[in-house]
Protein backbone atom coordinates (compact mmCIF):
# COMPACT_ATOMS: atom_id res chain seq x y z
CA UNK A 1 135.83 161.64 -83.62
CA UNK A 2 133.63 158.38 -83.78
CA UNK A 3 134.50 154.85 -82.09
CA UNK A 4 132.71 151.94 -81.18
CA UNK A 5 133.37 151.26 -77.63
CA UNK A 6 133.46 147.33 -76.86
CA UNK A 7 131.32 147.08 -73.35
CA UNK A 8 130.66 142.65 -73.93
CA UNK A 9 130.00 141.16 -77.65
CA UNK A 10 126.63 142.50 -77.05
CA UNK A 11 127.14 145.93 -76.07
CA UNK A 12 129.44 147.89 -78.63
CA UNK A 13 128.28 151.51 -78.89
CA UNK A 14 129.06 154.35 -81.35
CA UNK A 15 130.47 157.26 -78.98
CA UNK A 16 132.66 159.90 -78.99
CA UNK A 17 136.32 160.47 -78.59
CA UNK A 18 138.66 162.92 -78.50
CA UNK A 19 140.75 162.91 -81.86
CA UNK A 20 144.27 161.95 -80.44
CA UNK A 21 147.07 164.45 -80.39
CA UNK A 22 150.40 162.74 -81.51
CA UNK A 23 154.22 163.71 -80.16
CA UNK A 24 157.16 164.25 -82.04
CA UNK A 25 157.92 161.09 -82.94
CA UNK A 26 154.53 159.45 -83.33
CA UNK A 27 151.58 159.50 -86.37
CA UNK A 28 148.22 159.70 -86.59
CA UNK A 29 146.25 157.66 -88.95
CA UNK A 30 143.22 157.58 -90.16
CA UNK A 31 141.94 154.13 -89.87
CA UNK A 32 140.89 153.02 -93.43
CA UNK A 33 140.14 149.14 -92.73
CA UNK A 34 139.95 147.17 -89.53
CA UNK A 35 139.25 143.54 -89.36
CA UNK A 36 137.39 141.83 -86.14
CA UNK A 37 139.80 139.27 -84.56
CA UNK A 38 138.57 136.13 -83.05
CA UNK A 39 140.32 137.49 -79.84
CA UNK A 40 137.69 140.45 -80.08
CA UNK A 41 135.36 138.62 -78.88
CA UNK A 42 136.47 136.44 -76.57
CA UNK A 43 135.22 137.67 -74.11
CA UNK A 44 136.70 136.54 -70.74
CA UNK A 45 139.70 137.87 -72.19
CA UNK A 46 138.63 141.71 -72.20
CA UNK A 47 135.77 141.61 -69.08
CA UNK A 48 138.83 142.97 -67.36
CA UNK A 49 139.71 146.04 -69.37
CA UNK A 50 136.07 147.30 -70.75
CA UNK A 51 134.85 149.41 -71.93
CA UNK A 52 137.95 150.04 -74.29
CA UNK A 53 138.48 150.79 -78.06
CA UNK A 54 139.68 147.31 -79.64
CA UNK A 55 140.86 146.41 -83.46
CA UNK A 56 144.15 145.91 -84.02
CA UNK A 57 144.21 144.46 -87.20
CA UNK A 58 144.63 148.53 -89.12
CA UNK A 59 145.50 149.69 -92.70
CA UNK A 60 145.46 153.60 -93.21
CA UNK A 61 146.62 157.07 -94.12
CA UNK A 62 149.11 159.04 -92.32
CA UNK A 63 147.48 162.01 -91.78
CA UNK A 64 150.04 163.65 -89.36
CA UNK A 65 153.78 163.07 -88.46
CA UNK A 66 155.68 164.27 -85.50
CA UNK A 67 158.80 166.56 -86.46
CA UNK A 68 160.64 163.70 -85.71
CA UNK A 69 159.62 160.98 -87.58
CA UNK A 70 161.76 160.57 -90.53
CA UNK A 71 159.99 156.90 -92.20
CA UNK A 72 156.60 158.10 -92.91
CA UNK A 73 155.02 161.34 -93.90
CA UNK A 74 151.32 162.75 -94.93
CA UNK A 75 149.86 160.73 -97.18
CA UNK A 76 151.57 157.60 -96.58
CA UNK A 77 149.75 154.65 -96.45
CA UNK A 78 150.67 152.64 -93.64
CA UNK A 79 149.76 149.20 -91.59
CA UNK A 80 150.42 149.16 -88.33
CA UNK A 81 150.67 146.68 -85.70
CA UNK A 82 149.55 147.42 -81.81
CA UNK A 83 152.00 144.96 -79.99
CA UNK A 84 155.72 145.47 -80.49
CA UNK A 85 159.08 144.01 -78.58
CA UNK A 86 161.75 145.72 -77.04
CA UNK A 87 164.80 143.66 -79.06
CA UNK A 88 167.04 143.80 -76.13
CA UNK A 89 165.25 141.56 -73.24
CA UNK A 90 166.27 137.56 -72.93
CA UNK A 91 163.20 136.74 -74.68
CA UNK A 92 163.79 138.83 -77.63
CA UNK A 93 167.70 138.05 -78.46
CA UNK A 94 166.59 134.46 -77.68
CA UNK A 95 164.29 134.62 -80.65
CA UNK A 96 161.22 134.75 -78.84
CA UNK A 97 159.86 138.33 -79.56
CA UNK A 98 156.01 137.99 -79.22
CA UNK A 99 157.47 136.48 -75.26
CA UNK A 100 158.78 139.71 -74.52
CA UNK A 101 156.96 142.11 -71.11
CA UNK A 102 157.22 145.03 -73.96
CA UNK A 103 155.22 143.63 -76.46
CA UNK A 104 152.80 141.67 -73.88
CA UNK A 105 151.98 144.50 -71.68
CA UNK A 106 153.18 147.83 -72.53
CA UNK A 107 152.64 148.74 -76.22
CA UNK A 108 149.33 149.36 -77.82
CA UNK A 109 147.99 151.87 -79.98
CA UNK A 110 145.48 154.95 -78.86
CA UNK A 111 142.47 154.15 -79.01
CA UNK A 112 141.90 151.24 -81.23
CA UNK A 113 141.25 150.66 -84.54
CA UNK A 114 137.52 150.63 -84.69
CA UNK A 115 138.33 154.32 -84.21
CA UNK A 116 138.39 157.11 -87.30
CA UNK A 117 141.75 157.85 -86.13
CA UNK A 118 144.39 156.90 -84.13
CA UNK A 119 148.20 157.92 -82.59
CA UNK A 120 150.77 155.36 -83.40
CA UNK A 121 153.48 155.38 -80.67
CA UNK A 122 156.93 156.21 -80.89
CA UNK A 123 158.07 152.60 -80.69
CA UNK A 124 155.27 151.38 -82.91
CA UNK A 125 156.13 154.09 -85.03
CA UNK A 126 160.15 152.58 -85.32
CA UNK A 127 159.17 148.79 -85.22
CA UNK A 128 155.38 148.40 -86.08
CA UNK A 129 154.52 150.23 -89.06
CA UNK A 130 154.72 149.53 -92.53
CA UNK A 131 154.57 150.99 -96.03
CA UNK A 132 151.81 149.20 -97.60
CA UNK A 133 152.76 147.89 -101.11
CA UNK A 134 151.65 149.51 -104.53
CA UNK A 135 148.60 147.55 -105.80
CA UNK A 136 147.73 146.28 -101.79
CA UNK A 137 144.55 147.72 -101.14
CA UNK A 138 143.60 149.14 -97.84
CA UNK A 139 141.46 145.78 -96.78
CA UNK A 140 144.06 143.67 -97.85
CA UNK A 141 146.87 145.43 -96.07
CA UNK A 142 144.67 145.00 -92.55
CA UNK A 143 145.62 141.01 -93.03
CA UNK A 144 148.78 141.55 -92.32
CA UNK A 145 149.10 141.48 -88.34
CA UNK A 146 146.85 138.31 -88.17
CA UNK A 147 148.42 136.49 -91.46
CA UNK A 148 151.95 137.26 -88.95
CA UNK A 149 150.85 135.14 -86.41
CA UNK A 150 150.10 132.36 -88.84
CA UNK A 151 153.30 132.89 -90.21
CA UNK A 152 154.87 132.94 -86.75
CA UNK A 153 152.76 129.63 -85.89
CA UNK A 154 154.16 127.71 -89.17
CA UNK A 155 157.95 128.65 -88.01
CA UNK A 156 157.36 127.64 -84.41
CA UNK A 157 156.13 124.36 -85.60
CA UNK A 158 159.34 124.02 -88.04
CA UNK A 159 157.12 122.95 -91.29
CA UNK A 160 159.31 121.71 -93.85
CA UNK A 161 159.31 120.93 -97.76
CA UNK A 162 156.95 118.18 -98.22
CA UNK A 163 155.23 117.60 -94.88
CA UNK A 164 151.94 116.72 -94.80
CA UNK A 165 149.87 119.52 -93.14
CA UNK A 166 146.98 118.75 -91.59
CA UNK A 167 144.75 121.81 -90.52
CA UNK A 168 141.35 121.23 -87.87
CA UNK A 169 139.61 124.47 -88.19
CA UNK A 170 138.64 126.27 -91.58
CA UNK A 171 137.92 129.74 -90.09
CA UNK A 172 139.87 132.87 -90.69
CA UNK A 173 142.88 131.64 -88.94
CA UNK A 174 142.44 127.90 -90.42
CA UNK A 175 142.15 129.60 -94.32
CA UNK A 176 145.05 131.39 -93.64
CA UNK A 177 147.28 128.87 -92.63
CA UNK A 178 146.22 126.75 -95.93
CA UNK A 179 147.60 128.96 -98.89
CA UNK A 180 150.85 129.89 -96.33
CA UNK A 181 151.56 125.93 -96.07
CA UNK A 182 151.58 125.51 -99.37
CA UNK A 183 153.65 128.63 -99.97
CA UNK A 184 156.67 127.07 -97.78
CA UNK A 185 156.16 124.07 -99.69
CA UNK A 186 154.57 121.73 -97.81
CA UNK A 187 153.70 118.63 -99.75
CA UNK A 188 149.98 117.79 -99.32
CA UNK A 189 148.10 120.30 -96.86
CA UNK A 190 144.68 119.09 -95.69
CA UNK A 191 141.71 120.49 -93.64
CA UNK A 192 139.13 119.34 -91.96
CA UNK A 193 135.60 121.26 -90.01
CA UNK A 194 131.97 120.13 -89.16
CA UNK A 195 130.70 123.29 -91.39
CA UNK A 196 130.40 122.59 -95.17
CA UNK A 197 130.71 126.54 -96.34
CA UNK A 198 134.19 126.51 -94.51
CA UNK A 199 135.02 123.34 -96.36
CA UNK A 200 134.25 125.04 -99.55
CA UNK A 201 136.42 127.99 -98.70
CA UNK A 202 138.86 125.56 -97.54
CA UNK A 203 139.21 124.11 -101.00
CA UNK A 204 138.75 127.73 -102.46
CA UNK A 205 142.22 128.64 -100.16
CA UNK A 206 143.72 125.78 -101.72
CA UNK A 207 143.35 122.71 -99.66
CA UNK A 208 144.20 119.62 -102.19
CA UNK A 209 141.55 117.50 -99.80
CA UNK A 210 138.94 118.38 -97.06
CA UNK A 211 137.39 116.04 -94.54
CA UNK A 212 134.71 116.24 -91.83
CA UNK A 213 136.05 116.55 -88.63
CA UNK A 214 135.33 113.50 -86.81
CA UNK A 215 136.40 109.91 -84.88
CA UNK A 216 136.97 108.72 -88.19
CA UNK A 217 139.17 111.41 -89.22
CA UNK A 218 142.68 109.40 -88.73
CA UNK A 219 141.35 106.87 -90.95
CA UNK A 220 140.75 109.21 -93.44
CA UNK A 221 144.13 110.59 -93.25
CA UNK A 222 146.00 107.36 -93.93
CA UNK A 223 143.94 106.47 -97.03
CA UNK A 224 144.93 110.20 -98.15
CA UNK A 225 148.19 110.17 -97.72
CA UNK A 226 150.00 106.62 -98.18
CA UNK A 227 149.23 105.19 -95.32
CA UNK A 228 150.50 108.31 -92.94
CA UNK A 229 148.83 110.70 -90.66
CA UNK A 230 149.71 113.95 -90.67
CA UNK A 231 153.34 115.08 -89.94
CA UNK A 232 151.91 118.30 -89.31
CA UNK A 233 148.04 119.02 -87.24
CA UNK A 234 147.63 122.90 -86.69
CA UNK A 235 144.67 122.95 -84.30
CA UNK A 236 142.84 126.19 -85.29
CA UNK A 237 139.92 125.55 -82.51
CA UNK A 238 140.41 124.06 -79.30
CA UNK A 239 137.46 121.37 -79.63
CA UNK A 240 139.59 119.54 -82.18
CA UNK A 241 142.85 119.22 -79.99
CA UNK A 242 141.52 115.25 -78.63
CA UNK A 243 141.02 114.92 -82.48
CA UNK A 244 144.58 116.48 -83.51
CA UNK A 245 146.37 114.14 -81.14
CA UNK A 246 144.61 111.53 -82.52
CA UNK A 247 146.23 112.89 -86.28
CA UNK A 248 149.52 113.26 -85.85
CA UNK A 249 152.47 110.78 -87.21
CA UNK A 250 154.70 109.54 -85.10
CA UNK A 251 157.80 112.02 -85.27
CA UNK A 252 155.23 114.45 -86.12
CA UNK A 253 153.69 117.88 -84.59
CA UNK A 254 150.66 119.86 -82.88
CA UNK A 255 150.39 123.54 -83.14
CA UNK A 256 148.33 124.79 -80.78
CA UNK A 257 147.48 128.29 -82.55
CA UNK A 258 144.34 128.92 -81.31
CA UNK A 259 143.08 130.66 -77.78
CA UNK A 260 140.62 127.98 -76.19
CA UNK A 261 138.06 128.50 -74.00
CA UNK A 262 138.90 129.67 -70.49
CA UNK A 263 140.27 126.98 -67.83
CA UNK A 264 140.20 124.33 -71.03
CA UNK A 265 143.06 121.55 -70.22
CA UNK A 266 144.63 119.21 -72.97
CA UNK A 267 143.25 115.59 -72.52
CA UNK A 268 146.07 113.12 -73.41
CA UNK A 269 147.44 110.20 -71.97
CA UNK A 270 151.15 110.24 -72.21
CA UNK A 271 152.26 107.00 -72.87
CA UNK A 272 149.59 106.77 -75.75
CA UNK A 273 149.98 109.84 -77.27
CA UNK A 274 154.03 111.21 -76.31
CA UNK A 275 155.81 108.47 -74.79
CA UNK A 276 156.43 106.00 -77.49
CA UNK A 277 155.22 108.21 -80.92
CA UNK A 278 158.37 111.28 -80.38
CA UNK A 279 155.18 113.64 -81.32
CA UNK A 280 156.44 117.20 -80.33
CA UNK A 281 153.34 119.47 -79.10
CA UNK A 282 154.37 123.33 -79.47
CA UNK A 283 152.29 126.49 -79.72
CA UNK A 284 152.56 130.24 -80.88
CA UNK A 285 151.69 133.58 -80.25
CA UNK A 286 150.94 137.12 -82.24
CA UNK A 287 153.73 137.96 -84.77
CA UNK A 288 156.89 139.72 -84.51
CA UNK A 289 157.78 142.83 -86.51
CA UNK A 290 160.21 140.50 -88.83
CA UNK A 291 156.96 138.20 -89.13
CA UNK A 292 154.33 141.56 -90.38
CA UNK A 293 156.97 142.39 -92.74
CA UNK A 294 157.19 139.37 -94.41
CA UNK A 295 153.45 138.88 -94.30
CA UNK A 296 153.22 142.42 -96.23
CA UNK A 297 155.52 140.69 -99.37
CA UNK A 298 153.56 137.10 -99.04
CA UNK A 299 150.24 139.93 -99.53
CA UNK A 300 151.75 141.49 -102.17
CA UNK A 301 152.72 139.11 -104.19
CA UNK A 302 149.41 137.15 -103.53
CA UNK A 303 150.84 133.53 -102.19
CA UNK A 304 147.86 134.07 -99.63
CA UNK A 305 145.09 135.46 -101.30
CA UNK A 306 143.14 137.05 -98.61
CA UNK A 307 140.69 138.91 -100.49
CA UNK A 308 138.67 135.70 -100.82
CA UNK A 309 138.42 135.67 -97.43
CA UNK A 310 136.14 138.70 -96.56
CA UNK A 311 132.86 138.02 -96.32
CA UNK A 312 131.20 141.32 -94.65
CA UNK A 313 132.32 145.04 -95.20
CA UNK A 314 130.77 147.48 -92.01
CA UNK A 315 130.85 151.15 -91.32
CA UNK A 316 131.80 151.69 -88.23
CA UNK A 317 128.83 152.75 -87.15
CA UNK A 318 127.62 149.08 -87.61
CA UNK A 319 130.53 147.53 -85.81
CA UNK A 320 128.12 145.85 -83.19
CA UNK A 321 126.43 144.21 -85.87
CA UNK A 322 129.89 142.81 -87.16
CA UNK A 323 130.56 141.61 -83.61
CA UNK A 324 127.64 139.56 -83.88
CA UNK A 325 128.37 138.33 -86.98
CA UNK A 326 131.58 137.06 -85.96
CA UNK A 327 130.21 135.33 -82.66
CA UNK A 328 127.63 133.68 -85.01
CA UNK A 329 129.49 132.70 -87.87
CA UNK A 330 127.95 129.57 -89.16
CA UNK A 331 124.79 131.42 -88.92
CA UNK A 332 125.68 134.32 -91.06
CA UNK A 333 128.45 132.59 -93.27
CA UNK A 334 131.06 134.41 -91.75
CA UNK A 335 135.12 134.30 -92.54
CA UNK A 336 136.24 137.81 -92.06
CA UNK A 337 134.86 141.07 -91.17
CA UNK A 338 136.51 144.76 -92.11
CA UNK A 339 135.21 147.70 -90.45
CA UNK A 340 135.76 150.84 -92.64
CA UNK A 341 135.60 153.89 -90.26
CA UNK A 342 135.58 156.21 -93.35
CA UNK A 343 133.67 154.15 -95.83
C-alpha cells in the first residue's frame, strides 16, 4: 500500500508499505480522511522518531475485523483515535486520562493515518473507536480527536455559563475552541490574531467581537465587556501567553492549550500577575475516550461546525505539499488540511 513517510516538514515521501495484517481482536481501516495536526509539524517533537507514518486525526471504513471483535464489522464507518488510557492507573481513576503511561507511550495505531490503510489495536479497538454518525461525512468525522482536546482544554479550565472567553490564536485549534465556548454557554467569547483572514474566520466560527492582538489588547477588552477583562484567555499560540496574562480578570484563568516552541519559559512576575489577582494558570492535553465521544455528538449535531474550517483537500500523494501548507499558513490561507488516501 501507499504512505507518505514524514523524514522533516520538508522531506515527506510517497513509499511503500506493507498492508497491515490485523489479530483477532483488531480492524483494519481504510483511511478515508486525515487531517494535518499542528503537532505534525513540529518538528523537534518527531526528529527523534523519523522517518515514521504520522496522522492521527482518521475517519474510515472497516474493511476487516478480527473474529473477535464484536463492536464493528465490514463496512462500518469508524473514527478512531491513536492514543488511549488504561482506566485503572492513579492517573486515570483520578480523572486525568490523557496523564496516563498507556495513553502517553504505549498505544498508537500501525502505521499512521497518512497511510491507505491501517490496523487498529485491540485496546484502540475497545476504547478508541467510534461509529461515525448518519449524515457525518468522512472529513467531518476526522475532527473529532482534535475538537476532543479542545473539549478536554475547556473542562480543565472549568468554563462556566456566562464567562467571558477570551481566545489569542484564530488557527485550527483557536476556531475550534470559539463555536465549543459558546456551546457550553459562555456569555461573550472573543478572539484576537495579527492575521486578518483568521479574524474573518474567527467571526465566521462565531466570535461576537475580534481584536488585533496587541499591547493594547487589555484595553480593548474592558471597553468590550463592561469594564472586565476576560474571565477566561485560552492561549492557542505560545507568542501570546505575555499578552494572555496581561488579559485575564482577577479570579480569572489561562489555558495553556497550545505546544510552544522548544525550551520556551512563561515570563511573569508573580506578585503582578498571581499574587494579589487569584488568576489560576492551568493547561491540557489530547482528549480522553469520554472527550472523542462527546466531540462525535457536538459534530453531529453541528454546535461546532467544522466544515467551514477546511481550507485544502490532498491526495495522499500530495501530502508534502499539505505539510507545507500548514507550516506556511498565512501564506497560503491555511485553517485545516485533510489528506484523502483514496480520493
Amino acid at each position: 500500500m501507499r504512505v507518505s513517510m514524514y523524514y522533516s516538514n520538508k522531506d515527506v515521501r510517497l513509499e511503500q508499505a506493507p498492508r497491515p495484517q490485523i489479530g483477532a481482536d483488531e480492524l483494519l481501516v481504510k483511511v478515508m480522511a486525515s487531517g494535518i495536526c499542528g503537532s505534525d509539524v513540529m518538528e523537534w517533537y518527531r526528529r527523534d522518531k523519523v522517518p515514521l507514518v504520522l496522522g492521527h486525526e482518521v475517519a474510515g471504513e472497516v474493511v476487516e475485523a478480527g473474529p473477535t471483535v464484536s463492536r464493528f464489522k465490514t463496512g462500518d464507518r469508524v473514527a478512531v483515535t491513536h492514543h488511549v488510557p488504561c482506566n485503572t492507573c492513579h492517573y486515570c481513576l483520578s480523572g486525568h486520562h490523557t496523564m496516563c503511561e498507556t495513553l502517553l507511550k504505549k498505544t498508537n495505531f500501525l502505521p499512521g493515518g497518512f497511510a491507505e490503510y491501517l490496523a487498529v489495536p485491540a485496546i484502540n479497538v475497545d476504547r478508541g473507536t467510534f461509529a461515525i454518525p448518519e449524515g457525518v461525512s468522512y472529513e467531518e468525522a476526522s475532527f473529532m480527536e482534535p475538537l476532543a482536546c479542545v473539549l478536554r482544554g475547556q473542562r480543565q479550565a472549568r468554563l462556566k455559563p456566562g464567562q467571558t472567553v477570551l481566545v489569542l490564536g484564530a488557527g485550527i485549534s483557536g476556531l475550534l475552541h470559539i463555536p465549543l465556548a459558546r456551546t457550553l454557554g459562555a456569555g461573550l467569547v472573543l478572539a484576537a490574531d495579527t492575521i486578518g483572514y483568521r479574524l474573518d474566520k474567527a467571526l465566521a466560527m462565531g466570535a461576537h467581537q475580534v481584536f488585533t492582538a496587541d499591547d493594547s489588547l487589555p484595553e480593548k477588552l474592558t471597553e468590550a465587556n463592561q469594564g472586565l477583562k476576560a474571565d477566561l484567555v485560552i492561549v492557542c499560540f505560545d507568542g501570546f501567553i505575555p499578552l494572555a496574562l496581561n488579559c485575564v480578570e482577577r479570579g480569572g484563568t489561562v489555558l495553556f492549550f497550545a505546544g510552544a516552541a522548544e525550551g520556551a519559559c512563561l515570563p511573569a512576575c508573580i506578585n503582578e500577575i498571581f499574587w494579589r489577582t487569584e488568576a489560576t494558570l492551568t493547561s491540557s492535553y489530547a482528549g480522553a475516550p469520554a472527550d472523542c465521544a462527546d466531540a462525535l455528538k457536538l459534530i453531529a449535531a453541528r454546535s461546532v461546525p467544522v466544515a467551514r474550517l477546511i481550507t485544502h483537500r490532498l491526495p495522499l500523494e500530495e501530502a508534502g505539499k499539505g505539510f507545507a501548507v500548514v507550516c506556511n499558513p498565512v501564506e497560503n490561507e491555511c485553517v485545516k488540511v485533510i489528506i484523502k488516501p483514496h480520493g
